[in-house]
Protein backbone atom coordinates (compact mmCIF):
# COMPACT_ATOMS: atom_id res chain seq x y z
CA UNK A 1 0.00 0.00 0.00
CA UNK A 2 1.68 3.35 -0.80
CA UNK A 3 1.49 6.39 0.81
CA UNK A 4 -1.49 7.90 -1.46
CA UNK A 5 -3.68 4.87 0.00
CA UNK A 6 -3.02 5.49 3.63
CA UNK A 7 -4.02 9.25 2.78
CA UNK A 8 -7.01 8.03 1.19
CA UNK A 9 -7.76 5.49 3.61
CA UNK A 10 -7.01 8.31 6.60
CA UNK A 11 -9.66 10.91 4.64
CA UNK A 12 -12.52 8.41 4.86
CA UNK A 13 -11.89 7.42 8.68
CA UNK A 14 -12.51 11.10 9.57
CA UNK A 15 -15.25 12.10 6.58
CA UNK A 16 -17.79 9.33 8.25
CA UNK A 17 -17.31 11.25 11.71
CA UNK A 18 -17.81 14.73 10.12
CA UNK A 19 -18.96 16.14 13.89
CA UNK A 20 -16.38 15.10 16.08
CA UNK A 21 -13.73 16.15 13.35
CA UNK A 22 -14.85 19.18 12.97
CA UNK A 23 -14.98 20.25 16.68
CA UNK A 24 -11.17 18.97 17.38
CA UNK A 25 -10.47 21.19 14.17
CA UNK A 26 -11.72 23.82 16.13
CA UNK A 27 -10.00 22.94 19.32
CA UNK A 28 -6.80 23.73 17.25
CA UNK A 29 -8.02 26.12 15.69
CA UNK A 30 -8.85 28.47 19.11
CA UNK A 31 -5.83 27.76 20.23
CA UNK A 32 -3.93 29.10 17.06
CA UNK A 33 -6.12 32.11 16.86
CA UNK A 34 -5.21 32.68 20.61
CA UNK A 35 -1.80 31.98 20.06
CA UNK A 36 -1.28 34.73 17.14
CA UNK A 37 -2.70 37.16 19.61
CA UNK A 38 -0.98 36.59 22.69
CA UNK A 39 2.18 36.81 20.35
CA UNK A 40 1.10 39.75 18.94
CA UNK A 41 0.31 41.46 21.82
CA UNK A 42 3.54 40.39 24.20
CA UNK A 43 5.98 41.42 20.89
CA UNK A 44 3.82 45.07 20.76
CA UNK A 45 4.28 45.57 24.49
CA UNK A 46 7.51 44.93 25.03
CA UNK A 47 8.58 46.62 21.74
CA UNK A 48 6.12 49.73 22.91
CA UNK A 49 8.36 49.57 26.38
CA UNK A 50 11.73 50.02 24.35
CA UNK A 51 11.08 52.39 21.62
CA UNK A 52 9.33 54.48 24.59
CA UNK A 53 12.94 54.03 26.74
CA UNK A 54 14.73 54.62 23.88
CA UNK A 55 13.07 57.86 22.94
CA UNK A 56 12.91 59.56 26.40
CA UNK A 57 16.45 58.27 28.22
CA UNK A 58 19.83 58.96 26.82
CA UNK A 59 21.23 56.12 25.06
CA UNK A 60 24.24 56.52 27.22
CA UNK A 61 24.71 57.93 30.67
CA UNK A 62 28.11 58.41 32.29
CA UNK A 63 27.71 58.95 36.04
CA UNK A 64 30.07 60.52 39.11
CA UNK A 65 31.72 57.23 39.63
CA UNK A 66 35.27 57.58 38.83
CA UNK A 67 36.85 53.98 37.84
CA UNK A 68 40.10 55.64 36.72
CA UNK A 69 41.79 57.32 39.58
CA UNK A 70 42.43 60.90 39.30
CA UNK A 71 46.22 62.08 39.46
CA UNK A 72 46.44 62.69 43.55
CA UNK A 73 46.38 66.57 44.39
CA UNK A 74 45.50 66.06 47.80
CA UNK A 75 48.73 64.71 49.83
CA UNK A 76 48.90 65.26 52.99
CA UNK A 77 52.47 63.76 54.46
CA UNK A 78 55.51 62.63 53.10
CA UNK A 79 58.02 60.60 54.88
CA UNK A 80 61.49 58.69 52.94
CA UNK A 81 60.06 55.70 51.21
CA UNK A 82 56.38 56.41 52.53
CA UNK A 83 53.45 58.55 51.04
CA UNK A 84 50.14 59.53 52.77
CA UNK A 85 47.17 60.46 51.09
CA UNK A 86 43.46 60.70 51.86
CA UNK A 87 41.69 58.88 48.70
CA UNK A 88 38.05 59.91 50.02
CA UNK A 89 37.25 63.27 52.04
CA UNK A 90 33.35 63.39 51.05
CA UNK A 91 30.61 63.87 53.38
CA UNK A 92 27.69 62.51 54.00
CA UNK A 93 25.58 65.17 52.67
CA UNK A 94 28.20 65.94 49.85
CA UNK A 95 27.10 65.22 46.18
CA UNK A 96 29.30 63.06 44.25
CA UNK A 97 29.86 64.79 40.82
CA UNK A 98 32.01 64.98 37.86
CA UNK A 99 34.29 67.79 38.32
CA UNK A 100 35.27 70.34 35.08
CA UNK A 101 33.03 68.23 32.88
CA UNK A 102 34.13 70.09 29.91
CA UNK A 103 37.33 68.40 30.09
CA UNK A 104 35.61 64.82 30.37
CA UNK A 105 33.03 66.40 27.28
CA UNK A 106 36.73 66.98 25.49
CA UNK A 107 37.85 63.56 26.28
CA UNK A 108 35.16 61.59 24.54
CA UNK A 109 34.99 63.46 21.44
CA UNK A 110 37.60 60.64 19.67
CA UNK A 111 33.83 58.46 19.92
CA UNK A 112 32.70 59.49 16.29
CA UNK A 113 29.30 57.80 16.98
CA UNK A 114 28.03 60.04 19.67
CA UNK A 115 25.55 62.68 18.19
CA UNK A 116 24.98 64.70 21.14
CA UNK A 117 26.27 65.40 24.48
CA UNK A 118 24.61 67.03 27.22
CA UNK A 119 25.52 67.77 31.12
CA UNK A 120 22.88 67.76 34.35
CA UNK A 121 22.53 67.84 37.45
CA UNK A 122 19.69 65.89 39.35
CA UNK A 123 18.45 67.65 42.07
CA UNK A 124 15.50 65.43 44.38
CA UNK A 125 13.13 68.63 45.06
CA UNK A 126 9.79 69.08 46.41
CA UNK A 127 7.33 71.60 44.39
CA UNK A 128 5.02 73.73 46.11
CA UNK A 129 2.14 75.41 44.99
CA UNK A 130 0.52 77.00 47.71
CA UNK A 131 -1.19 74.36 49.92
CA UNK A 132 -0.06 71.39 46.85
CA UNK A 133 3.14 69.53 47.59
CA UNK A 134 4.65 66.45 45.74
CA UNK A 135 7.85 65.30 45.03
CA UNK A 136 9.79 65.29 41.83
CA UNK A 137 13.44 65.55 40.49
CA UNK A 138 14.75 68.76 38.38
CA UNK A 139 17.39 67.44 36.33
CA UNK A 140 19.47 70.78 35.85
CA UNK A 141 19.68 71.11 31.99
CA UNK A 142 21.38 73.30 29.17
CA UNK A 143 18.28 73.34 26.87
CA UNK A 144 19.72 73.47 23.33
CA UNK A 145 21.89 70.41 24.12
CA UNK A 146 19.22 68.52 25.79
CA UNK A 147 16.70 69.09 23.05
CA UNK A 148 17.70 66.02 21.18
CA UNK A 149 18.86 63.50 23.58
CA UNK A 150 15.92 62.30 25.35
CA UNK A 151 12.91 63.35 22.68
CA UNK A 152 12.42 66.09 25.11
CA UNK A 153 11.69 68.48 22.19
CA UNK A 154 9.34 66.44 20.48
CA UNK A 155 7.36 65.35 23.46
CA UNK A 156 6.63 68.74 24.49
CA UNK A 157 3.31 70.46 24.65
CA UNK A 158 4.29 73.86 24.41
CA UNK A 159 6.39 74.01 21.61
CA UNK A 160 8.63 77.08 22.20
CA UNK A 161 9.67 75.71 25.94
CA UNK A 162 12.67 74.78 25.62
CA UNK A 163 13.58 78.83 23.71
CA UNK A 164 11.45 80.10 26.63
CA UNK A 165 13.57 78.08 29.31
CA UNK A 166 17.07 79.04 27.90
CA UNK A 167 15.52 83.20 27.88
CA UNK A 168 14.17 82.51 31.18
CA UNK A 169 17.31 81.85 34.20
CA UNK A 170 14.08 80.78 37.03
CA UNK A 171 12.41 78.82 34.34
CA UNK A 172 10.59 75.47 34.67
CA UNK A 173 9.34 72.33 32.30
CA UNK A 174 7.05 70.40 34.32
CA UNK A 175 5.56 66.72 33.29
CA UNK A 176 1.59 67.40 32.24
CA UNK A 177 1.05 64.88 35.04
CA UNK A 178 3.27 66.57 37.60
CA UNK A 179 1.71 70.08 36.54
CA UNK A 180 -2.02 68.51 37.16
CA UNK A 181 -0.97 67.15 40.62
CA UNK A 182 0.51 70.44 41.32
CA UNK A 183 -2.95 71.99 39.84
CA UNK A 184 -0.23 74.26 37.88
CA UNK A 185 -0.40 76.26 34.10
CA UNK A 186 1.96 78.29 32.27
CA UNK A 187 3.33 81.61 33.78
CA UNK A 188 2.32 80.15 37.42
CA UNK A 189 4.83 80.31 40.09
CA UNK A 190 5.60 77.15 42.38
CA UNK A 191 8.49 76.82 44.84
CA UNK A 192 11.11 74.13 44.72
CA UNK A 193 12.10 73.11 48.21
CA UNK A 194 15.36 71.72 48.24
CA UNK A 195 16.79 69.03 51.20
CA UNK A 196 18.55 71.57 52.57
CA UNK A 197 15.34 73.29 53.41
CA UNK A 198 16.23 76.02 50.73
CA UNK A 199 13.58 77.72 48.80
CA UNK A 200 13.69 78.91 44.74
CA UNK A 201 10.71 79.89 43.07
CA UNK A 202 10.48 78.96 39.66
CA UNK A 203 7.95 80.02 36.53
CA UNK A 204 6.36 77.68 34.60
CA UNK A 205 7.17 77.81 30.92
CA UNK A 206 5.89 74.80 29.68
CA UNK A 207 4.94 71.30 29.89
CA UNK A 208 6.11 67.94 28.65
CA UNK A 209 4.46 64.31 28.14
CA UNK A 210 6.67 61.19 27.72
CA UNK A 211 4.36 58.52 27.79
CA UNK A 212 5.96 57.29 31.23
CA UNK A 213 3.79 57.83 33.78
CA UNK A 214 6.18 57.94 36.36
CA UNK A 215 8.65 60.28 34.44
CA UNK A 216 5.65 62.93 33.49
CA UNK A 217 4.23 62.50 37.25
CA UNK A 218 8.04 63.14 39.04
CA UNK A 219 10.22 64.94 36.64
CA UNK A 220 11.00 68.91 35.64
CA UNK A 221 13.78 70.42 33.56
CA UNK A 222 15.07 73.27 35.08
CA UNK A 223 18.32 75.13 34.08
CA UNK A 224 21.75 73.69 34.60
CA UNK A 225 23.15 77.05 36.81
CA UNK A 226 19.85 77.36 38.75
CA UNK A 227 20.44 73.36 39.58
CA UNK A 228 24.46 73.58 40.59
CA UNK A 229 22.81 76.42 43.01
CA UNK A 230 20.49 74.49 44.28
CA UNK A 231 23.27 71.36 44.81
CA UNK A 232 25.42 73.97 46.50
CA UNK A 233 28.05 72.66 43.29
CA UNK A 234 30.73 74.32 41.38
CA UNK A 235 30.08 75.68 38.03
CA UNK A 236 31.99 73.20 36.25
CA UNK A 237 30.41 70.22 38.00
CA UNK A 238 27.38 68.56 37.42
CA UNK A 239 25.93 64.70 37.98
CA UNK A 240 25.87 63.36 34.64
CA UNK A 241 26.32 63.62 31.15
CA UNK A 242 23.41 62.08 29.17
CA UNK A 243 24.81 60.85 24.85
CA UNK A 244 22.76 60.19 21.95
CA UNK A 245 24.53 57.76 19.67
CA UNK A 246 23.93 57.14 16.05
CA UNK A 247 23.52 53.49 16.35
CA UNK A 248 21.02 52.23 19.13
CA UNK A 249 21.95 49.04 19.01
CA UNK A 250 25.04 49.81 19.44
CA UNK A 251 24.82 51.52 22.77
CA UNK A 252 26.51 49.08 24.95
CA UNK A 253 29.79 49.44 22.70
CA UNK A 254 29.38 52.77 22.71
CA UNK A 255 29.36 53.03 26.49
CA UNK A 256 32.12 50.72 27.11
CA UNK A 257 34.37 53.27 24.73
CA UNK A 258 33.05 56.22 26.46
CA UNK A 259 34.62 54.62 29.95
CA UNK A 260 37.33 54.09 28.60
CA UNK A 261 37.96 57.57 27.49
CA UNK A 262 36.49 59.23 30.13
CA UNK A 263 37.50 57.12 33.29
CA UNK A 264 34.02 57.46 34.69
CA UNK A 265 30.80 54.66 34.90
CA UNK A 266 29.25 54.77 31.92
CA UNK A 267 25.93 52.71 31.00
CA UNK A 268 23.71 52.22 27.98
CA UNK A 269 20.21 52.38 27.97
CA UNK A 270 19.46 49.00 27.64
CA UNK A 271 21.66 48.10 30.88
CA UNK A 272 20.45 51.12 32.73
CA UNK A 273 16.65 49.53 32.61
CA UNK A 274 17.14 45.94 32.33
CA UNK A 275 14.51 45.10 35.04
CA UNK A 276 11.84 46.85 33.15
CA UNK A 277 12.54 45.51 29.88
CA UNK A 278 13.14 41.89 31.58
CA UNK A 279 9.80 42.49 33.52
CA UNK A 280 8.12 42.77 30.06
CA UNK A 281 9.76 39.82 28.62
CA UNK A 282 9.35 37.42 31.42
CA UNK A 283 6.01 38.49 31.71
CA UNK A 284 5.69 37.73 27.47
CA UNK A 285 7.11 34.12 28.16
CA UNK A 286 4.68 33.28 31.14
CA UNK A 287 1.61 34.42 28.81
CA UNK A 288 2.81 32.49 25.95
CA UNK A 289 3.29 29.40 28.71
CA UNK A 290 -0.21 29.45 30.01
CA UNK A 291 -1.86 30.12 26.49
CA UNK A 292 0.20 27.28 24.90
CA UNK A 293 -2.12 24.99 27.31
CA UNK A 294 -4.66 25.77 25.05
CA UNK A 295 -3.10 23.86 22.54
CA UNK A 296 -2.13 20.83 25.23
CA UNK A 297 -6.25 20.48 25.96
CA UNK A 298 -6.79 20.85 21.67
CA UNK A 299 -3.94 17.95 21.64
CA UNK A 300 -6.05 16.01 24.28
CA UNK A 301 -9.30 15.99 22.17
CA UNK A 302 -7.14 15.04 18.67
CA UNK A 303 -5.95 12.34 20.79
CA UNK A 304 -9.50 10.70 22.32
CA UNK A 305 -11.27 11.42 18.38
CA UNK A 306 -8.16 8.93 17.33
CA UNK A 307 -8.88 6.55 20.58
CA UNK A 308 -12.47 6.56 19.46
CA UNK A 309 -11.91 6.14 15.58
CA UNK A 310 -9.31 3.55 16.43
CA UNK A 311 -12.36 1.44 18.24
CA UNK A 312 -14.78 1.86 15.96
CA UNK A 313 -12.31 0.39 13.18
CA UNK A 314 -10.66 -2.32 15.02
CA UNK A 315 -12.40 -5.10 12.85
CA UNK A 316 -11.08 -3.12 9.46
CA UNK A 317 -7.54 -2.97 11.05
CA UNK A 318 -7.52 -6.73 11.54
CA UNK A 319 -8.95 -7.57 7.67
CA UNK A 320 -6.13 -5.00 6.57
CA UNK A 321 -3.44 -6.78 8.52
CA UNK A 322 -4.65 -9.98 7.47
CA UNK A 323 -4.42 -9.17 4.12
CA UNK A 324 -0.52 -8.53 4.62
CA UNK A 325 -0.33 -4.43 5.73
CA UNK A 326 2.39 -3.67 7.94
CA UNK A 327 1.83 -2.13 11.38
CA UNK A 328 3.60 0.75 10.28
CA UNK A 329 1.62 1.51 7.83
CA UNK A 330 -1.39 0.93 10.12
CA UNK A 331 0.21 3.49 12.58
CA UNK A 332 1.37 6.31 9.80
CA UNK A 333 -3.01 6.05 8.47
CA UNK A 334 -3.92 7.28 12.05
CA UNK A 335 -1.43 9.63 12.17
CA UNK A 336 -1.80 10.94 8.81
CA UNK A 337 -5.76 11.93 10.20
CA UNK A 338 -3.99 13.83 13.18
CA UNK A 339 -2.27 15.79 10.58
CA UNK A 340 -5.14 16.79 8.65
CA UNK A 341 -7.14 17.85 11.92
CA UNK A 342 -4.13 19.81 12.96
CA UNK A 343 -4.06 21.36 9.35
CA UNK A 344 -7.48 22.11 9.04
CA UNK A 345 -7.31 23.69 12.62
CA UNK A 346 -4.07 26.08 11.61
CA UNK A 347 -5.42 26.94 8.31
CA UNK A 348 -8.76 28.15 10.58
CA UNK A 349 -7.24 29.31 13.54
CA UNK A 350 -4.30 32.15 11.74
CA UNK A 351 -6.91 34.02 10.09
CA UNK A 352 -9.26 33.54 12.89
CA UNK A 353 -6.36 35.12 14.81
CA UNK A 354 -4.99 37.54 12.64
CA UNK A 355 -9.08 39.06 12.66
CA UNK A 356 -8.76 39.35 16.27
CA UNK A 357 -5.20 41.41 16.01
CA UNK A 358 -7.00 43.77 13.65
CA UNK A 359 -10.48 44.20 15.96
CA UNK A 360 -8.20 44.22 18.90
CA UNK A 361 -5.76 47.29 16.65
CA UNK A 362 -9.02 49.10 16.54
CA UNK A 363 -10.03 49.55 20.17
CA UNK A 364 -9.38 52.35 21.62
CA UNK A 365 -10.06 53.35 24.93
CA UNK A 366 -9.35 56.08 27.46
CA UNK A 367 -5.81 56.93 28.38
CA UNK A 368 -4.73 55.53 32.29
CA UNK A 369 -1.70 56.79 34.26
CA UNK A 370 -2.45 53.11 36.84
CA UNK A 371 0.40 51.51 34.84
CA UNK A 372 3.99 52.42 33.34
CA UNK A 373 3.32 53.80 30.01
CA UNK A 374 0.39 56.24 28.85
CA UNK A 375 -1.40 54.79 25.79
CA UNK A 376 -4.81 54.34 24.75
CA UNK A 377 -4.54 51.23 23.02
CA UNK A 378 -3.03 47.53 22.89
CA UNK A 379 0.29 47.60 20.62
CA UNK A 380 0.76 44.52 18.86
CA UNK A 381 3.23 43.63 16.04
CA UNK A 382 1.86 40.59 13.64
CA UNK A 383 4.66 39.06 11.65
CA UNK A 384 4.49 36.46 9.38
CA UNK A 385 6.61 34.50 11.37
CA UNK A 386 4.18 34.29 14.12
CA UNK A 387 2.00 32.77 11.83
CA UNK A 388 4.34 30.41 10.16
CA UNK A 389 5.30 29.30 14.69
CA UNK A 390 1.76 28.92 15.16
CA UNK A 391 1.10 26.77 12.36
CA UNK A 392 4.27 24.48 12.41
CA UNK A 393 3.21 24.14 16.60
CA UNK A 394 -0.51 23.36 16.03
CA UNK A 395 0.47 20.61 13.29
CA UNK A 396 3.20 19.16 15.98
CA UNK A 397 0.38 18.84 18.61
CA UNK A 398 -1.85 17.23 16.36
CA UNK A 399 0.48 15.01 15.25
CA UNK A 400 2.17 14.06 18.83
CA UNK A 401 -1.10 13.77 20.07
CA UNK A 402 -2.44 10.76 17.95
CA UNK A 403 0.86 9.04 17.84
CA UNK A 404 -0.09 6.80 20.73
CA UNK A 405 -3.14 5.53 19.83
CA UNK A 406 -2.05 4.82 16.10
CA UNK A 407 0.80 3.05 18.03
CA UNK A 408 -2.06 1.14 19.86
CA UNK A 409 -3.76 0.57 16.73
CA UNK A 410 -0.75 -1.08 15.05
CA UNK A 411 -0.34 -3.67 17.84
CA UNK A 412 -3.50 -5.15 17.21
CA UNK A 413 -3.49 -9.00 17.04
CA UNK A 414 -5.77 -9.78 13.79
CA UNK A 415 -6.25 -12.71 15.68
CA UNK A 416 -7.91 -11.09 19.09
CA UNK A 417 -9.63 -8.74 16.99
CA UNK A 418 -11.70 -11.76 15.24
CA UNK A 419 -11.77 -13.74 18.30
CA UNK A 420 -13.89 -10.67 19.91
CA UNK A 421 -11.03 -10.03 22.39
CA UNK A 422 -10.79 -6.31 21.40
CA UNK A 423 -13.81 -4.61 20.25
CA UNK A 424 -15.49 -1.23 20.29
């Protein structure tokens, strides 16, 4: 018997049980459609999360940690054959900073793939508007350099903020979501509390919105002198100096040059949030996990239609294997009808599931600041290769799942199957 026979053979076993073939199709087929979603949507999310990163954080940082020590200016005693020097003389309430950042600005200019530089200074504030209090962080800014590293410019709401903040020394950007809880507009006039109990009134000039909840809620721009101020710094110091690099996946390289140049901790995006982007992906893995169960119960069902089809034609298996058919060809006819149920069920189930995608693309729904990122709609990014795993893992299902009763089948005895020892 050749291979077109058991096909033909296979096609008639599941054509005289149209019903029950039909609903295990559809088992599959739920569980592809679900599938292509949950894909869909984990891929959107945690791409959403990363181009969102990427277009509000620098795609480098280098921080006040010095790995390279400076050349020692501060000695203190000399003896024959012994030196004394204090390596750390910082306070407790002392900021750590880079000092005369121009000269660490000059020292990573060799890094052809850096696009923009910019300095700050974080300062952790609270902002007062009359009987209103929250707190936030004014990252100390020069505006014309920090227009492009971030997104800042593009995610502003007033567009001329950033000219208005550079004209305006006691200037102020607020996030929309820090200038609601603040109950603030442009031209008002809060008060930045520093810890040092210090107070600096500030104007309002304008208003940003990232997308990140937390970052519109907590953060302001503020100028970089009226931050050192506020620090109690030196001119020339500041926390941080925020890149933009021409290559975002390139970052990491790019940072571990940048060290090296500079001497100071440098990180790239990517490493400085790796427990948000991880949270999204091991979150994507566990949904895909308990979905793919769907599939497991569909595999259950393609396995009891074969049980049941495999009863019901015990007494044609034993006249086939009498008349000389080997049990593997017995076994590949059963499985050969677990392929076409998982085949009609994928070739169901993708469409089904690339509908859903599309309705689900099409919802939209009022903006929430309850979670990280502002949006008013599911992301999701439909490739063809979600289609092409889906398929190729609903067929494998199908298939596994009536291998062992077409195993059972094949062990028949023609013998016991005449004698009335197995029946259905």
């Amino acid at each position: 018997m050749n291979f077109r026979d058991q096909v033909g053979i296979a096609f008639v076993h599941l054509r005289e049980r149209k019903r029950q073939t039909i609903l295990t199709a559809l088992g599959v087929a739920v569980g592809s459609a679900m599938l292509v979603t949950t894909i869909s949507v984990s891929r959107g999310s945690s791409s959403n999360v990363i181009a969102k990163i990427i277009d509000t954080a620098p795609h480098v940082v280098i921080s006040a940690e010095r790995l390279v020590p400076l050349a020692p200016d501060n000695l203190v005693g000399q003896r024959e054959g012994r030196i004394a020097l204090v390596t750390k003389n910082i306070t407790q309430n002392e900021q750590v900073v880079i000092k005369n950042y121009a000269e660490v600005v000059k020292s990573i200019q060799p890094a052809e793939e850096l696009l923009s530089i910019s300095p700050f200074v974080l300062s952790k504030v609270i902002g007062r508007n009359k009987s209103r209090f929250t707190p936030c962080v004014a990252r100390g800014i020069i505006p014309s350099l920090e227009a492009e590293i971030a997104g800042l410019k593009k995610n502003l709401l007033d567009p001329n903020a950033l000219g208005e903040l550079a004209a305006t020394p006691n200037g102020i950007v607020v996030g929309d979501l820090l200038a609601k809880k603040l109950a603030v507009g442009y031209r008002d006039r809060i008060v930045l509390v520093t810890r040092n109990s210090e107070e600096f009134p500030v104007v309002v000039v304008g208003r940003f919105s990232s997308g990140f909840n937390a970052k519109d809620e907590r953060e302001a721009y503020i100028n970089l002198s009226l931050a050192q101020r506020m620090e109690g710094i030196a001119a020339n110091s500041v926390s941080g100096i925020g890149l933009r690099t021409a290559q975002v996946d390139r970052a990491r390289y790019t940072a571990g040059r940048v060290q090296a140049l500079s001497g100071y901790k440098s990180e790239s995006w990517d490493e400085t949030n790796r427990n948000v982007i991880e949270f999204y992906n091991r979150n994507g893995v566990i949904t895909l996990v308990l979905v793919g169960f769907v599939f497991i119960v569909a595999g259950l069902g393609v396995s009891s239609v074969m049980t049941t089809v495999i009863l019901q034609k015990v007494k044609d298996i034993a006249i086939m294997r009498s008349m000389g058919m080997q049990s593997g060809s017995i076994t590949r006819i059963f499985m050969l009808e677990g392929l076409m149920i998982g085949i009609l069920g994928v070739l169901v189930g993708t469409p089904l599931g690339h509908l859903i995608c599309h309705l689900v693309e099409t919802i939209r729904f009022e903006a929430s600041t309850a979670g990280v990122i502002k949006s008013d709609r599911l992301n999701l990014i439909e490739g063809p290769e979600t289609h092409l795993i889906v398929i190729g893992f609903g067929i494998l299902i199908a298939v596994i799942s009536s291998w062992s009763p077409a195993r059972k089948a094949a062990r028949y005895m023609p013998v016991s199957i005449l004698r009335g020892e197995v029946g259905g």
